[in-house]
C-alpha atoms as a PDB file:
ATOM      1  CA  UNK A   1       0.000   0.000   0.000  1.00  0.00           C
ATOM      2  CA  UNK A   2       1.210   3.681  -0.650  1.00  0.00           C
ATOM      3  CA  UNK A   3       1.261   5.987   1.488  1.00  0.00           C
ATOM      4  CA  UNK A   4      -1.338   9.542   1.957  1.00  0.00           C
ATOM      5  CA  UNK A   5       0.058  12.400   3.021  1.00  0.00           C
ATOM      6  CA  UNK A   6      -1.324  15.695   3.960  1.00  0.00           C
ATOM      7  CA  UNK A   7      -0.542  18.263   1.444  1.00  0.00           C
ATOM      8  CA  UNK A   8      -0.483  22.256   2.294  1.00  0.00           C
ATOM      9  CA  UNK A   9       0.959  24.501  -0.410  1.00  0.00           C
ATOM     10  CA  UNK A  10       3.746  26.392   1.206  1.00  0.00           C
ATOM     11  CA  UNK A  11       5.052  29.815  -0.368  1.00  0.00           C
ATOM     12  CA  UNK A  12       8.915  29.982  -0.338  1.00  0.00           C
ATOM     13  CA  UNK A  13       8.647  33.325   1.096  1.00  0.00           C
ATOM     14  CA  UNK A  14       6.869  31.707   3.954  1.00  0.00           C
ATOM     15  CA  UNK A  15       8.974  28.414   4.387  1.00  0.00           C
ATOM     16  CA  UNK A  16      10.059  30.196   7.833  1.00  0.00           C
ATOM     17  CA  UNK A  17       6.225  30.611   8.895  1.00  0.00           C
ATOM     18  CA  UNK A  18       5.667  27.166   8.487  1.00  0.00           C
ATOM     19  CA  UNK A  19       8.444  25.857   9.858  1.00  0.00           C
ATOM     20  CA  UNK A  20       7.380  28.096  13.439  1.00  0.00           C
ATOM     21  CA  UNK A  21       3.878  26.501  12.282  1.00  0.00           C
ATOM     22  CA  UNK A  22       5.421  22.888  13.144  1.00  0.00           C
ATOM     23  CA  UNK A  23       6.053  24.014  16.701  1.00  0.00           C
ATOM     24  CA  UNK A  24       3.077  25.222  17.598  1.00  0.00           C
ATOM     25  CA  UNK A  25       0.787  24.245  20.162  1.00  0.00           C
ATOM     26  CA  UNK A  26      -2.754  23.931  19.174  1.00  0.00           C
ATOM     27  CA  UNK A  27      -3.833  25.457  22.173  1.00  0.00           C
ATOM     28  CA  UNK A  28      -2.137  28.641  21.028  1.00  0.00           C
ATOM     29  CA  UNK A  29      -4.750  28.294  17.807  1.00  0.00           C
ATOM     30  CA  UNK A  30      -7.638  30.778  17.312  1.00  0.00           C
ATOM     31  CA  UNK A  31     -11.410  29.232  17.173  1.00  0.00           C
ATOM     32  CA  UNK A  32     -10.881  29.936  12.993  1.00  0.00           C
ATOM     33  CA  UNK A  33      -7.477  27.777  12.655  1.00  0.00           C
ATOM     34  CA  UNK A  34      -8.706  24.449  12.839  1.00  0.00           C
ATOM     35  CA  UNK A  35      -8.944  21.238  11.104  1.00  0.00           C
ATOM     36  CA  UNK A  36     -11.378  18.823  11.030  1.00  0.00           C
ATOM     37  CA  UNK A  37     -10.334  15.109  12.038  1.00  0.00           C
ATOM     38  CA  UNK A  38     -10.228  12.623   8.911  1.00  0.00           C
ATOM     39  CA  UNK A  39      -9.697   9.118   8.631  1.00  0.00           C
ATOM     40  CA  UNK A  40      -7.950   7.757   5.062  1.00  0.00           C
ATOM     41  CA  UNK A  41      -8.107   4.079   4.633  1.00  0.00           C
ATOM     42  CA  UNK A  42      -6.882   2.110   1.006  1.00  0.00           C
ATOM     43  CA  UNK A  43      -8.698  -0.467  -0.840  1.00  0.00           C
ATOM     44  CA  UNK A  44      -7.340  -1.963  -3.906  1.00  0.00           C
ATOM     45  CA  UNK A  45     -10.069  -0.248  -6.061  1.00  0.00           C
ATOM     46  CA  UNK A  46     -10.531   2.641  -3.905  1.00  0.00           C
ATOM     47  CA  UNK A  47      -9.884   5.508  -1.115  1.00  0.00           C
ATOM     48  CA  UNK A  48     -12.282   5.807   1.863  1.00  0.00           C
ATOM     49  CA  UNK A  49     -12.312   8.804   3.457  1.00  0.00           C
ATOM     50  CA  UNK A  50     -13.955   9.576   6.451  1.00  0.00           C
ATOM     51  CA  UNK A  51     -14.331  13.011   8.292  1.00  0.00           C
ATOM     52  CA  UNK A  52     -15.929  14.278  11.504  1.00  0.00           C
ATOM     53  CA  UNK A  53     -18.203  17.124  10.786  1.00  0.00           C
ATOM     54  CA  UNK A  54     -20.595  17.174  13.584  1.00  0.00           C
ATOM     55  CA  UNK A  55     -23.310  20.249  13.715  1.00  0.00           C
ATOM     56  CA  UNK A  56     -23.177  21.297  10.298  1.00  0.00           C
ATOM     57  CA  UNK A  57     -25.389  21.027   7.234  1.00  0.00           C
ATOM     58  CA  UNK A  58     -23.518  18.566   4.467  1.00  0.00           C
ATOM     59  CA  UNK A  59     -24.461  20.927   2.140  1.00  0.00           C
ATOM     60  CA  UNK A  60     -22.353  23.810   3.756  1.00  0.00           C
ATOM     61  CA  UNK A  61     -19.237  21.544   3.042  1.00  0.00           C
ATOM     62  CA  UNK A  62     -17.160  22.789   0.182  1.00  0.00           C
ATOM     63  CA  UNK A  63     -15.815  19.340  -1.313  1.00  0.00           C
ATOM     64  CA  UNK A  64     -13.748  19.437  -4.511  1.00  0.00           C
ATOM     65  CA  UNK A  65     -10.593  17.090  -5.633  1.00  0.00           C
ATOM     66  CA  UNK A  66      -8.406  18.439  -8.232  1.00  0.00           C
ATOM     67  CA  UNK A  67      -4.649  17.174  -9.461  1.00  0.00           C
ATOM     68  CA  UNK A  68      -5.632  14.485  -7.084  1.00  0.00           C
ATOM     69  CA  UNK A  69      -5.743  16.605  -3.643  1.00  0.00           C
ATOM     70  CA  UNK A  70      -8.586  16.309  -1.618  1.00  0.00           C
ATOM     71  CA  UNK A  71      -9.860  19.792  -0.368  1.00  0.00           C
ATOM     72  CA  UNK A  72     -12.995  20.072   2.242  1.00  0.00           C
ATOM     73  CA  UNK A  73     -13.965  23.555   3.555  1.00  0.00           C
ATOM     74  CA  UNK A  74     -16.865  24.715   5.522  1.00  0.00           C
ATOM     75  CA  UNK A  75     -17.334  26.313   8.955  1.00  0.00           C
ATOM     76  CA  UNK A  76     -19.601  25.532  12.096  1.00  0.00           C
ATOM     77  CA  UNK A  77     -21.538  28.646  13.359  1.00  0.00           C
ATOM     78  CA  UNK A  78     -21.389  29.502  16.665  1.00  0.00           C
ATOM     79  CA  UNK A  79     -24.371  28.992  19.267  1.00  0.00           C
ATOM     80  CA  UNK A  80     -26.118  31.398  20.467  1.00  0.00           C
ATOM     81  CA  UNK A  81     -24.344  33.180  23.866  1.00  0.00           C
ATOM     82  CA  UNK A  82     -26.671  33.181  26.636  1.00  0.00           C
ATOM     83  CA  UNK A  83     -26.017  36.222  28.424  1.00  0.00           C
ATOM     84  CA  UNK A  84     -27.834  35.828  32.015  1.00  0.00           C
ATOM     85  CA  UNK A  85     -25.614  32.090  31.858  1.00  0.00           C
ATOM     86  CA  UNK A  86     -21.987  32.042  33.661  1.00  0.00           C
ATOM     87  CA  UNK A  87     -19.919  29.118  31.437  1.00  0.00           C
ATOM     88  CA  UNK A  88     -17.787  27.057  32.900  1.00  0.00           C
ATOM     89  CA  UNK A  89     -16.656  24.970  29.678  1.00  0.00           C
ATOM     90  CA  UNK A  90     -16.864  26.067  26.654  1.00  0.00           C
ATOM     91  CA  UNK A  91     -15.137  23.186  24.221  1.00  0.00           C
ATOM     92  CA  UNK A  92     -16.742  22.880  21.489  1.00  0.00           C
ATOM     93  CA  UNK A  93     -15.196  24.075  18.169  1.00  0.00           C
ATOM     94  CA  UNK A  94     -16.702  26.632  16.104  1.00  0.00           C
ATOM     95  CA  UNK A  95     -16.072  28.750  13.175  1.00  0.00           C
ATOM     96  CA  UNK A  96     -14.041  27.938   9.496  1.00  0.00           C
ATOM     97  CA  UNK A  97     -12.126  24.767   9.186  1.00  0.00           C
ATOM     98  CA  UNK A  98     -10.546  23.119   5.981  1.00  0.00           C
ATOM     99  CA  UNK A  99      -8.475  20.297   5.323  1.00  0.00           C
ATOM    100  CA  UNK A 100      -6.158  18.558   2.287  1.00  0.00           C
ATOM    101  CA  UNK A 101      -5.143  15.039   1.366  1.00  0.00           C
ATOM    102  CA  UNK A 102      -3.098  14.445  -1.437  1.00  0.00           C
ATOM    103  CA  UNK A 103      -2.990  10.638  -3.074  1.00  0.00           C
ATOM    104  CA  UNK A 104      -0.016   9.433  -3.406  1.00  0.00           C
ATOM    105  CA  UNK A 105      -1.647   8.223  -7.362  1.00  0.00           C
ATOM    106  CA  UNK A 106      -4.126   9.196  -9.641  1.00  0.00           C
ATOM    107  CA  UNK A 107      -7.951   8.905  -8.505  1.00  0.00           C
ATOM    108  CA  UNK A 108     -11.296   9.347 -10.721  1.00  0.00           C
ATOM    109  CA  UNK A 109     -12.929  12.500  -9.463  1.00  0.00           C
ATOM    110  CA  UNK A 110     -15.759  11.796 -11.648  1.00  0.00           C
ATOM    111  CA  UNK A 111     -17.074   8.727  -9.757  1.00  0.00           C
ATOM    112  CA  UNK A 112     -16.368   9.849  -6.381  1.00  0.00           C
ATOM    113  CA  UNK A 113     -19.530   9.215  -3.851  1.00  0.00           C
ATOM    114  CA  UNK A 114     -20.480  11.272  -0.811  1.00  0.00           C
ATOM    115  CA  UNK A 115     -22.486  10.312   1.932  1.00  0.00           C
ATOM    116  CA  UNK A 116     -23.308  12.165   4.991  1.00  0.00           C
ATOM    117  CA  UNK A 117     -24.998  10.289   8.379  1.00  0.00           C
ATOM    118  CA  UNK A 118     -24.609  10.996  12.448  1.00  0.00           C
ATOM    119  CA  UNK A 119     -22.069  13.956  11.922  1.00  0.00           C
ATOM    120  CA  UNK A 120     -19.568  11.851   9.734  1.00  0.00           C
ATOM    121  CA  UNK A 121     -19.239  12.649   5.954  1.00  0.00           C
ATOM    122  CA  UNK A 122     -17.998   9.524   4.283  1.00  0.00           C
ATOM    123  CA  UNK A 123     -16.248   9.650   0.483  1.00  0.00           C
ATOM    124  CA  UNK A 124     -15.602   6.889  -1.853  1.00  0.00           C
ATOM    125  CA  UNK A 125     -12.690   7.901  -4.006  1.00  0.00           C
ATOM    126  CA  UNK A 126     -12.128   5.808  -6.912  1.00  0.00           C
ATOM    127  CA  UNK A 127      -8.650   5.082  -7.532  1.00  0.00           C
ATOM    128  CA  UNK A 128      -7.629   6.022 -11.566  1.00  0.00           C
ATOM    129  CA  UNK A 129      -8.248   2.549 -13.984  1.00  0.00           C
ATOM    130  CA  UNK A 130      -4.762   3.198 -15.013  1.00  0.00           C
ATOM    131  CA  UNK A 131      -3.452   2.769 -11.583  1.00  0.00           C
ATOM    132  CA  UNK A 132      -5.381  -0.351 -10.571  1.00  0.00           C
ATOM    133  CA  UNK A 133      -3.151  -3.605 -10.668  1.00  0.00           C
ATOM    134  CA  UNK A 134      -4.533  -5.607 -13.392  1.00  0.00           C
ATOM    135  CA  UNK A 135      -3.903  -9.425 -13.322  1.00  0.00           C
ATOM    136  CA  UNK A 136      -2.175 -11.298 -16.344  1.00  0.00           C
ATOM    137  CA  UNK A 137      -3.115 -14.603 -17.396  1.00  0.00           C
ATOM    138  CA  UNK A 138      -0.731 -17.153 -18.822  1.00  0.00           C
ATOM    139  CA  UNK A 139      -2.189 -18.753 -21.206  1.00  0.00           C
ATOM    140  CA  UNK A 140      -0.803 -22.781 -21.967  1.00  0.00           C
ATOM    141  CA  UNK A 141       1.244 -23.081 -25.427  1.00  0.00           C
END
């Protein structure tokens, strides 16, 4: 199996921001900075892709695949503040989040399926015909 890694265009101009990025603590992150948690698994036809997306409309997520990155975008509104209330946790993420995946080899974007159920958006990622191992029979002289 090949490997999927997470792709972010970096600007050589900001090689040295991203490199401070690295060391970050997430903690140090504003509400806005945030990615949403994905799970990649590989099938010999196929990517899965699974993302946690609780609390927002599937239709708010921005999905598009193109040179064979995976890009999702969207962003969780914020509840309503109740103003007579004192909070004593306040956890829960809100705000824009995106993410990237790039495949390490050539998918079909035109046959990709999307499903959405219990706050988990769930793609089916063809992988490209040309990339699929094919099996050769020997046929007897």
């Amino acid at each position: 199996m090949t490997k999927v890694v997470r792709w972010t265009p970096v600007n050589p101009v900001n090689l040295f921001n991203e490199f401070d990025r690295l060391f970050e603590r997430p903690s140090a992150r504003t509400a806005s900075e945030w990615s949403i948690a994905l799970d990649v698994a590989e099938t010999e036809a196929a990517y899965l892709v699974k993302a946690t997306v609780p609390g927002i409309n599937p239709d708010d997520v921005e999905i598009t695949l193109e040179d064979d990155v995976l890009s999702l975008k969207g962003e969780i509104q914020r509840d309503e503040e109740v103003e007579e209330a004192k909070y004593h946790v306040r956890e829960r993420r809100f705000g824009a989040f995106s993410r990237r995946i790039r495949f390490p080899m050539a998918v079909n974007g035109d046959a990709v399926e999307a499903t959405y159920s219990n706050g988990v958006l769930s793609l089916n990622i063809p992988k490209a015909e040309a990339v699929k191992p094919k099996r050769i029979v020997v046929n007897p002289n």
